[in-house]
PDB file of N, CA and C in Angstrom:
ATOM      1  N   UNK A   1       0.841  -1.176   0.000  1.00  0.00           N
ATOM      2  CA  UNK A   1       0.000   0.000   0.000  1.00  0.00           C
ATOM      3  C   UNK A   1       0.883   1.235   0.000  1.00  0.00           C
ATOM      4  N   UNK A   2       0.311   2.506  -0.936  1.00  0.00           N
ATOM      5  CA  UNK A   2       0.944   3.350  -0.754  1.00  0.00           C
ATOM      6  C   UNK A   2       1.095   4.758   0.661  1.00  0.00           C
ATOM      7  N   UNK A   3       2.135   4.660   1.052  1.00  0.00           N
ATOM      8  CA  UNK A   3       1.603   6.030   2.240  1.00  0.00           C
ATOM      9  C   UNK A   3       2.401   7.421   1.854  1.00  0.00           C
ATOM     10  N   UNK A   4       1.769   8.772   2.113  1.00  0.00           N
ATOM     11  CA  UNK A   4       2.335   9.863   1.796  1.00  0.00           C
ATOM     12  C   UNK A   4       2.892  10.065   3.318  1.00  0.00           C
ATOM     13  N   UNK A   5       3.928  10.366   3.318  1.00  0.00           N
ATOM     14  CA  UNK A   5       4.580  11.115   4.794  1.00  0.00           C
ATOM     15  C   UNK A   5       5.512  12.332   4.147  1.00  0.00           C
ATOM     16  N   UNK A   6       4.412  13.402   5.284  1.00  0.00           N
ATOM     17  CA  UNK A   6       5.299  15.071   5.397  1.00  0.00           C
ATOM     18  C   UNK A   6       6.413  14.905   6.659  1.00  0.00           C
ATOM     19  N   UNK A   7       7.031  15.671   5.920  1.00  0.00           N
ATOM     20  CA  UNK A   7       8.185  15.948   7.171  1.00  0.00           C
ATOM     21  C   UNK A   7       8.182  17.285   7.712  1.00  0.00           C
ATOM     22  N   UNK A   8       8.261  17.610   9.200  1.00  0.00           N
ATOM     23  CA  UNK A   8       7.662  18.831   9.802  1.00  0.00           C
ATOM     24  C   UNK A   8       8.680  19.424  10.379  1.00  0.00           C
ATOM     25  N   UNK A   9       9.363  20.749  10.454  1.00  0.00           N
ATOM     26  CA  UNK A   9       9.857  21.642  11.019  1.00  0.00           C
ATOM     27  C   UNK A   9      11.638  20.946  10.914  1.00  0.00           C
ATOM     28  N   UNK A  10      12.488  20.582  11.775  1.00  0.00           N
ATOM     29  CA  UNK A  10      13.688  19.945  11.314  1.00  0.00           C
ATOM     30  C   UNK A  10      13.709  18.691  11.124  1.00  0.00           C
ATOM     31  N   UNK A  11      12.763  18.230  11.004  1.00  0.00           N
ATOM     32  CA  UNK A  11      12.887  16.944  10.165  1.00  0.00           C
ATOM     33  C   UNK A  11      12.927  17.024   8.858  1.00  0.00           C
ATOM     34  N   UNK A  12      12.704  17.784   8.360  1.00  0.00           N
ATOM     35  CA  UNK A  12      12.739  18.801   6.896  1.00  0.00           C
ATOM     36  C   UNK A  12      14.608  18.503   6.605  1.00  0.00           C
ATOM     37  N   UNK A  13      15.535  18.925   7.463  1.00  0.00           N
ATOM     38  CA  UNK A  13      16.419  18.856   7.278  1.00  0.00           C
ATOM     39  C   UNK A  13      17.137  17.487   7.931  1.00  0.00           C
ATOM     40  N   UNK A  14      17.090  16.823   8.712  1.00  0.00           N
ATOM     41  CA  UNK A  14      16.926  15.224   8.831  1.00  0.00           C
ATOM     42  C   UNK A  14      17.032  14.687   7.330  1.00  0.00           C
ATOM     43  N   UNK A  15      15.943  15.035   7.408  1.00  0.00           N
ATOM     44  CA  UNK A  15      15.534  13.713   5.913  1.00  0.00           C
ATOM     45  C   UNK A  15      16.156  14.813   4.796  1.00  0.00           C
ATOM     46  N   UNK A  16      16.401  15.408   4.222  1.00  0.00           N
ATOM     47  CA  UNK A  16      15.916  16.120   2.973  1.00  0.00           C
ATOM     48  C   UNK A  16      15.352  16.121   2.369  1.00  0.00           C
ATOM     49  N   UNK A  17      13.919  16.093   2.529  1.00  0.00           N
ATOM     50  CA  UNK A  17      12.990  16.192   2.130  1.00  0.00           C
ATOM     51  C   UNK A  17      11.484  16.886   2.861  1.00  0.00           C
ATOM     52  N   UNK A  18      10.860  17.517   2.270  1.00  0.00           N
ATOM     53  CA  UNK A  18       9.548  17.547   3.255  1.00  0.00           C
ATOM     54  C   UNK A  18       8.272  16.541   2.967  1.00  0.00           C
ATOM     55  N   UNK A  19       8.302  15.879   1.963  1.00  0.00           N
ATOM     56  CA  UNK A  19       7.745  14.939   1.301  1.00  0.00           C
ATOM     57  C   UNK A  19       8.567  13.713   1.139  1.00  0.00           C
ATOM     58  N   UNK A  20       7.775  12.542   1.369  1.00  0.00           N
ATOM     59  CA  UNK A  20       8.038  10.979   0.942  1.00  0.00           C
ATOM     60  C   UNK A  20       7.059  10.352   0.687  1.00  0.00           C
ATOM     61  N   UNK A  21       6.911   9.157  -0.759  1.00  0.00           N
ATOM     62  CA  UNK A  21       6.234   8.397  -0.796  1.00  0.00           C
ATOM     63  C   UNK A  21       7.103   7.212  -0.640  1.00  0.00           C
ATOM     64  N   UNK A  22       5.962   6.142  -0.092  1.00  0.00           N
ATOM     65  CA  UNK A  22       6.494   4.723   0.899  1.00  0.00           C
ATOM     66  C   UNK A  22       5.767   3.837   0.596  1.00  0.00           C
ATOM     67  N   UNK A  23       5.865   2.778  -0.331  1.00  0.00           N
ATOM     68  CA  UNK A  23       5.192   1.357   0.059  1.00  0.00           C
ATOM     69  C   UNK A  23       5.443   0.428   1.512  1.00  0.00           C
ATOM     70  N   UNK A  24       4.390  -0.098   1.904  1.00  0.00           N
ATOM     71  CA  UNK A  24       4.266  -0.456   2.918  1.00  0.00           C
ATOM     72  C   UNK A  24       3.444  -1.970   2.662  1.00  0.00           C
ATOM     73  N   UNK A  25       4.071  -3.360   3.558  1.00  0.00           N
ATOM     74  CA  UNK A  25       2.673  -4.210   3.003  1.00  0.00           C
ATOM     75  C   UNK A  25       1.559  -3.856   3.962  1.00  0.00           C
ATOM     76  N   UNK A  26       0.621  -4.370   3.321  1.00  0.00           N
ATOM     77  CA  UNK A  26      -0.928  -4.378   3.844  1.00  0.00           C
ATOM     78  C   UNK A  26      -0.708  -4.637   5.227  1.00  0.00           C
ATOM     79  N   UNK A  27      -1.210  -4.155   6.473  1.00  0.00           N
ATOM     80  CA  UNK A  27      -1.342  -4.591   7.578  1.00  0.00           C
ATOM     81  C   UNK A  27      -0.451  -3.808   8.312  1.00  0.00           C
ATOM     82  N   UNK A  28       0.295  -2.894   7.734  1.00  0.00           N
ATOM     83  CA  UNK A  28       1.615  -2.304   8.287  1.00  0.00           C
ATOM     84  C   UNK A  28       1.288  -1.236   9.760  1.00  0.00           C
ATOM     85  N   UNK A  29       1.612  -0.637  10.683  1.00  0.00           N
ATOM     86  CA  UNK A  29       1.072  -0.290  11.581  1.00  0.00           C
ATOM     87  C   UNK A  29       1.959   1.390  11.615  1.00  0.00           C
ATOM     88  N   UNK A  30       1.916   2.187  12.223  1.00  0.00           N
ATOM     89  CA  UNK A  30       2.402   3.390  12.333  1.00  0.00           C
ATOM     90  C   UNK A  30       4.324   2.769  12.951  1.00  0.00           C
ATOM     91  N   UNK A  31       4.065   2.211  13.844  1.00  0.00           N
ATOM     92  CA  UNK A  31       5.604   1.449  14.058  1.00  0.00           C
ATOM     93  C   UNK A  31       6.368   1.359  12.838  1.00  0.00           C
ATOM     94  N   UNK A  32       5.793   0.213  12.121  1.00  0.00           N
ATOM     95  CA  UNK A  32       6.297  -0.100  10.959  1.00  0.00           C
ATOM     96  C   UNK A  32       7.016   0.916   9.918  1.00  0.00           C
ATOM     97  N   UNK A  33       5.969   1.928   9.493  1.00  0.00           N
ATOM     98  CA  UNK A  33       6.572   3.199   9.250  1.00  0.00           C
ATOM     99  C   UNK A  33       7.597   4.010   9.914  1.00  0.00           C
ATOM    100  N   UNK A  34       7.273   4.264  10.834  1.00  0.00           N
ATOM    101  CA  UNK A  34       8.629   4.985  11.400  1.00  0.00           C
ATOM    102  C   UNK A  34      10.017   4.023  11.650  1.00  0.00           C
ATOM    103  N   UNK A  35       9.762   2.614  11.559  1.00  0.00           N
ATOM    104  CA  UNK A  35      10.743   1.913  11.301  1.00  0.00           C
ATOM    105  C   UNK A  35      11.707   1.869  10.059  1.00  0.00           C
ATOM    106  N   UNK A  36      11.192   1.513   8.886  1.00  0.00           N
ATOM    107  CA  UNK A  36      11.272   2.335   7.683  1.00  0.00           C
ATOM    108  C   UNK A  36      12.045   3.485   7.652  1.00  0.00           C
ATOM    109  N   UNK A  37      11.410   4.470   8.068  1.00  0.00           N
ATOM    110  CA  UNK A  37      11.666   5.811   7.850  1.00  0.00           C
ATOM    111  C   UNK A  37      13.110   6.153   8.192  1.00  0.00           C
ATOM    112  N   UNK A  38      13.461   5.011   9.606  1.00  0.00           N
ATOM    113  CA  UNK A  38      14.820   5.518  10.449  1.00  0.00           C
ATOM    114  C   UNK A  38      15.957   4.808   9.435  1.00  0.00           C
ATOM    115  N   UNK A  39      15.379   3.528   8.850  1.00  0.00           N
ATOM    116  CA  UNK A  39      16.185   2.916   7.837  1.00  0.00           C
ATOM    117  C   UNK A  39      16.350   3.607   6.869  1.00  0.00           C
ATOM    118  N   UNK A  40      15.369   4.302   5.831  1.00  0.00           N
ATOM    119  CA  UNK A  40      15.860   5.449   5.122  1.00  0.00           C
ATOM    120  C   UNK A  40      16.835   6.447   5.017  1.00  0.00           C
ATOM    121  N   UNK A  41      16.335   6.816   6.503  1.00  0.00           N
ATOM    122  CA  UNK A  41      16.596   8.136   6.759  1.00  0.00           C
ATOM    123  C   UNK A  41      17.593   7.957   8.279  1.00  0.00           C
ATOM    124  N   UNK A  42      18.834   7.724   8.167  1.00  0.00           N
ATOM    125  CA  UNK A  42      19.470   7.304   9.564  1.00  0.00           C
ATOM    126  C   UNK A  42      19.101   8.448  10.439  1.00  0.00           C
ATOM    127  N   UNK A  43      19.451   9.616   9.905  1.00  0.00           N
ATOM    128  CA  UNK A  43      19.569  10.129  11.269  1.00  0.00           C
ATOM    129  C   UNK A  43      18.098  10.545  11.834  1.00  0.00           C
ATOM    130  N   UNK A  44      16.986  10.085  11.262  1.00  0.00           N
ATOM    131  CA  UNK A  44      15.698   9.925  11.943  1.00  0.00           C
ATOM    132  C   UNK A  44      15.626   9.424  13.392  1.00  0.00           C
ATOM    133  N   UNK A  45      16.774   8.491  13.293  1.00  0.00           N
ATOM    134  CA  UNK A  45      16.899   7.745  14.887  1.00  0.00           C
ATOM    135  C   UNK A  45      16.766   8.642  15.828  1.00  0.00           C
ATOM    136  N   UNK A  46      17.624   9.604  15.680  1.00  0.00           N
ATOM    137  CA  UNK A  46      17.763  10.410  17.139  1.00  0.00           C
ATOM    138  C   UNK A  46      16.679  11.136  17.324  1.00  0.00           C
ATOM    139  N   UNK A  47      15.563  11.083  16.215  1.00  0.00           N
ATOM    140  CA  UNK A  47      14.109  11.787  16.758  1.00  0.00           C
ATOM    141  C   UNK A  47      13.386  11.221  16.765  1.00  0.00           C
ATOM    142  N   UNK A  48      13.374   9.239  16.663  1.00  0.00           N
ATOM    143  CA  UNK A  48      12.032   8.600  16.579  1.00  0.00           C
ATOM    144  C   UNK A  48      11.614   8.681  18.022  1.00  0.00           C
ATOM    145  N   UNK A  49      12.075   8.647  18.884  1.00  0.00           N
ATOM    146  CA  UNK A  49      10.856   8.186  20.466  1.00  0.00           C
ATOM    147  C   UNK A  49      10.942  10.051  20.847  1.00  0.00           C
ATOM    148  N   UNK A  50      10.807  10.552  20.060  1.00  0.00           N
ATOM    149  CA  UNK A  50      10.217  11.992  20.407  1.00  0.00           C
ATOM    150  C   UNK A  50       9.043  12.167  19.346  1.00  0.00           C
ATOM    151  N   UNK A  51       9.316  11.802  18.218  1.00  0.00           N
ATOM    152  CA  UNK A  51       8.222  12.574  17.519  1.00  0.00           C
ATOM    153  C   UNK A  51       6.652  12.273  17.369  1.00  0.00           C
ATOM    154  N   UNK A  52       5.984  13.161  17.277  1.00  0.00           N
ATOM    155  CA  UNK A  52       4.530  13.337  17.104  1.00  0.00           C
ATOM    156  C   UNK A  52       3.984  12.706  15.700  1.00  0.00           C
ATOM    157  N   UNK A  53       3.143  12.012  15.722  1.00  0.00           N
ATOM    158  CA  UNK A  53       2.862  11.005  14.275  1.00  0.00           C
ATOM    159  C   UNK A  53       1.241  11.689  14.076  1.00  0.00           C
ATOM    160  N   UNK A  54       0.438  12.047  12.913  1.00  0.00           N
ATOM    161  CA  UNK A  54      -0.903  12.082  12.677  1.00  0.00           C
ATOM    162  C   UNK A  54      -1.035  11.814  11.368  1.00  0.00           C
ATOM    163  N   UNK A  55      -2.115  11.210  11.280  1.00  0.00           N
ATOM    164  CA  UNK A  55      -2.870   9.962  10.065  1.00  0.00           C
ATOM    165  C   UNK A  55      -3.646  11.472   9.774  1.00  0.00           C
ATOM    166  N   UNK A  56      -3.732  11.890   8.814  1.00  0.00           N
ATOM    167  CA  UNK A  56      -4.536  12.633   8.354  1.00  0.00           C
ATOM    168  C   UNK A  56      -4.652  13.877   9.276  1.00  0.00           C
ATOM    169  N   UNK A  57      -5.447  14.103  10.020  1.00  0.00           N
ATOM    170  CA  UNK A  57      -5.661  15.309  11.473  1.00  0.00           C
ATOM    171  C   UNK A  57      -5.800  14.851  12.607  1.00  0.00           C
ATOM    172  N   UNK A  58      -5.600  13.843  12.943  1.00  0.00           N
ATOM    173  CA  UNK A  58      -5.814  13.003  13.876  1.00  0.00           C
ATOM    174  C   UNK A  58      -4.768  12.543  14.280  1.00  0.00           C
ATOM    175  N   UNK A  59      -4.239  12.617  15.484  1.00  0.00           N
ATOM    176  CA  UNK A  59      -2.778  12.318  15.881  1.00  0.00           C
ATOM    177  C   UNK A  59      -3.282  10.471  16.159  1.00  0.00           C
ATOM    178  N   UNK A  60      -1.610  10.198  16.248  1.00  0.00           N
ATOM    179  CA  UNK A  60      -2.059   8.384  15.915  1.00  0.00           C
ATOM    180  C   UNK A  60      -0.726   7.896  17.008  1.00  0.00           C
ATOM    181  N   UNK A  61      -1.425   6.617  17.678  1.00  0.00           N
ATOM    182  CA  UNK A  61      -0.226   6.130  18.400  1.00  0.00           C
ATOM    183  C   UNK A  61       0.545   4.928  17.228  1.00  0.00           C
ATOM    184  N   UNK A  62       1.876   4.536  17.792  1.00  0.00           N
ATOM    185  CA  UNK A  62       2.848   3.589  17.105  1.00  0.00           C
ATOM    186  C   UNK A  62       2.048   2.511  16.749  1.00  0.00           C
ATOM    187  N   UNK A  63       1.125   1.706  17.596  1.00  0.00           N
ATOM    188  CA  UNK A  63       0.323   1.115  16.871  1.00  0.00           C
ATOM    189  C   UNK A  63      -1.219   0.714  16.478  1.00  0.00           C
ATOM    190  N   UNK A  64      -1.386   2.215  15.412  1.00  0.00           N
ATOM    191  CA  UNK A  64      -2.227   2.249  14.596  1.00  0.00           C
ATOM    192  C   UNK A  64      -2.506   1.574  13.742  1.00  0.00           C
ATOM    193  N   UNK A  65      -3.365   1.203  13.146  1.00  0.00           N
ATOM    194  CA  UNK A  65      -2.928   0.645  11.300  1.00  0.00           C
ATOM    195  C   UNK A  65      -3.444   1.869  10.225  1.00  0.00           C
ATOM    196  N   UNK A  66      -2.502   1.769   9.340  1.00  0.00           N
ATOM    197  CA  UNK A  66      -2.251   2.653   8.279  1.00  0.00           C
ATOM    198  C   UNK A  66      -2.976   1.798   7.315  1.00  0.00           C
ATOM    199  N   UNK A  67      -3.801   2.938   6.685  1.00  0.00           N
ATOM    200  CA  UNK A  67      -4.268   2.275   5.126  1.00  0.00           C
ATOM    201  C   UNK A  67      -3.891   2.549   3.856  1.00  0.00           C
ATOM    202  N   UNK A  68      -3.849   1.918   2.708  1.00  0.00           N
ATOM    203  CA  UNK A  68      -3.800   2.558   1.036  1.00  0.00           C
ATOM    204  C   UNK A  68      -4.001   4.353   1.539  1.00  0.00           C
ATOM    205  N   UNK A  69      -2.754   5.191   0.751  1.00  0.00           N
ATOM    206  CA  UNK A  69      -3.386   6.389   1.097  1.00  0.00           C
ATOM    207  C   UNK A  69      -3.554   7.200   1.495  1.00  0.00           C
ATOM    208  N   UNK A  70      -3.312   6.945   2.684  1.00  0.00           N
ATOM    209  CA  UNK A  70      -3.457   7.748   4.775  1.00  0.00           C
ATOM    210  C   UNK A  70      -2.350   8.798   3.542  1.00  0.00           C
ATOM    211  N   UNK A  71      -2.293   9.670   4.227  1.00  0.00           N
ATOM    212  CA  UNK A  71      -1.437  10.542   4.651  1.00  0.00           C
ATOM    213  C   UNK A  71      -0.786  10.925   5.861  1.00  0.00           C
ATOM    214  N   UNK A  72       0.070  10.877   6.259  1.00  0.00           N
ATOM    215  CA  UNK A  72       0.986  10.700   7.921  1.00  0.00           C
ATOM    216  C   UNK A  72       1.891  11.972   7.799  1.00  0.00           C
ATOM    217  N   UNK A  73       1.695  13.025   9.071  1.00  0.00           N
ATOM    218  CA  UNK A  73       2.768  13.721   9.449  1.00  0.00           C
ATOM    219  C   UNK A  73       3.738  13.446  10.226  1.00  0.00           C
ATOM    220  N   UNK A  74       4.767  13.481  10.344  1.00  0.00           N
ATOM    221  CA  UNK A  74       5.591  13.115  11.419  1.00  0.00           C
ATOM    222  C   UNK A  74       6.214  14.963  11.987  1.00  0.00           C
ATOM    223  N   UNK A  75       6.251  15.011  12.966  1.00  0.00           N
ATOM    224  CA  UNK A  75       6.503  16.281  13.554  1.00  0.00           C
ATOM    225  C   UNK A  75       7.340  16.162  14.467  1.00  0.00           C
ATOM    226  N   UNK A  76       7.857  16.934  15.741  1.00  0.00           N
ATOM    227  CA  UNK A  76       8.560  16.834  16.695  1.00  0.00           C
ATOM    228  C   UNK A  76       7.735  17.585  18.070  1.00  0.00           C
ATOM    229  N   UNK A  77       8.240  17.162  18.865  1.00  0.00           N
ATOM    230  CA  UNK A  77       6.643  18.088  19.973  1.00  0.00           C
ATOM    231  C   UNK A  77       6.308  19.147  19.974  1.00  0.00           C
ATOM    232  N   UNK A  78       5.130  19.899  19.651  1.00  0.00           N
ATOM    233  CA  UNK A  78       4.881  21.043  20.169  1.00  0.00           C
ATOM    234  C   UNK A  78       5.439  21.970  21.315  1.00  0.00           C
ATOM    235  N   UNK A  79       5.766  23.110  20.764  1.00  0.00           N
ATOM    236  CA  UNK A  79       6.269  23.796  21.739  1.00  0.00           C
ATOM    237  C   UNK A  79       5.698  25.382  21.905  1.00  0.00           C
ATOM    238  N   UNK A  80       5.202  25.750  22.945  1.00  0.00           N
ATOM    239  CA  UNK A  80       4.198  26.897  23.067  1.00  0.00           C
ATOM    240  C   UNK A  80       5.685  27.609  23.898  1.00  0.00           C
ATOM    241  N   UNK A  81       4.665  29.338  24.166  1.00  0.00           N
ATOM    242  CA  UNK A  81       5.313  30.041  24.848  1.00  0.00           C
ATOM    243  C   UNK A  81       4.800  30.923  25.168  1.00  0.00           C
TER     244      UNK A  81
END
């Protein structure tokens, strides 16, 4: 299945990219993806158990299941002031 993932604020520069498309097999879970992603993208590691994941507008825990499609942000935490 196909998934779109944005990349948000310095993950932009992490990855180089602010956009990725990702096949995934059927059944794959939000884990799965960000598993992926760190394999892609090494230095993702040092921000996977921080970052903020949402399926569309809807923030999503590690294990969600992702469908054909979803669109997924990956972000880093909110920070107010």
């Amino acid at each position: 299945m196909k998934i779109f993932v944005q990349f948000h604020s310095y993950l932009r520069r992490l990855t180089g990219r602010e956009t990725w498309q990702v096949e995934l097999p059927v059944g794959a879970l939000v884990s799965d993806l960000l598993e992926r992603t760190c394999r892609e993208f090494p230095p993702m590691r040092d921000a996977d158990k921080i970052l903020l994941v949402a399926i569309g507008v809807e923030f999503a825990k590690r294990s969600d299941p992702l469908h054909d499609g979803d669109e997924v942000s990956l972000m880093p935490p909110l920070q107010g002031g």
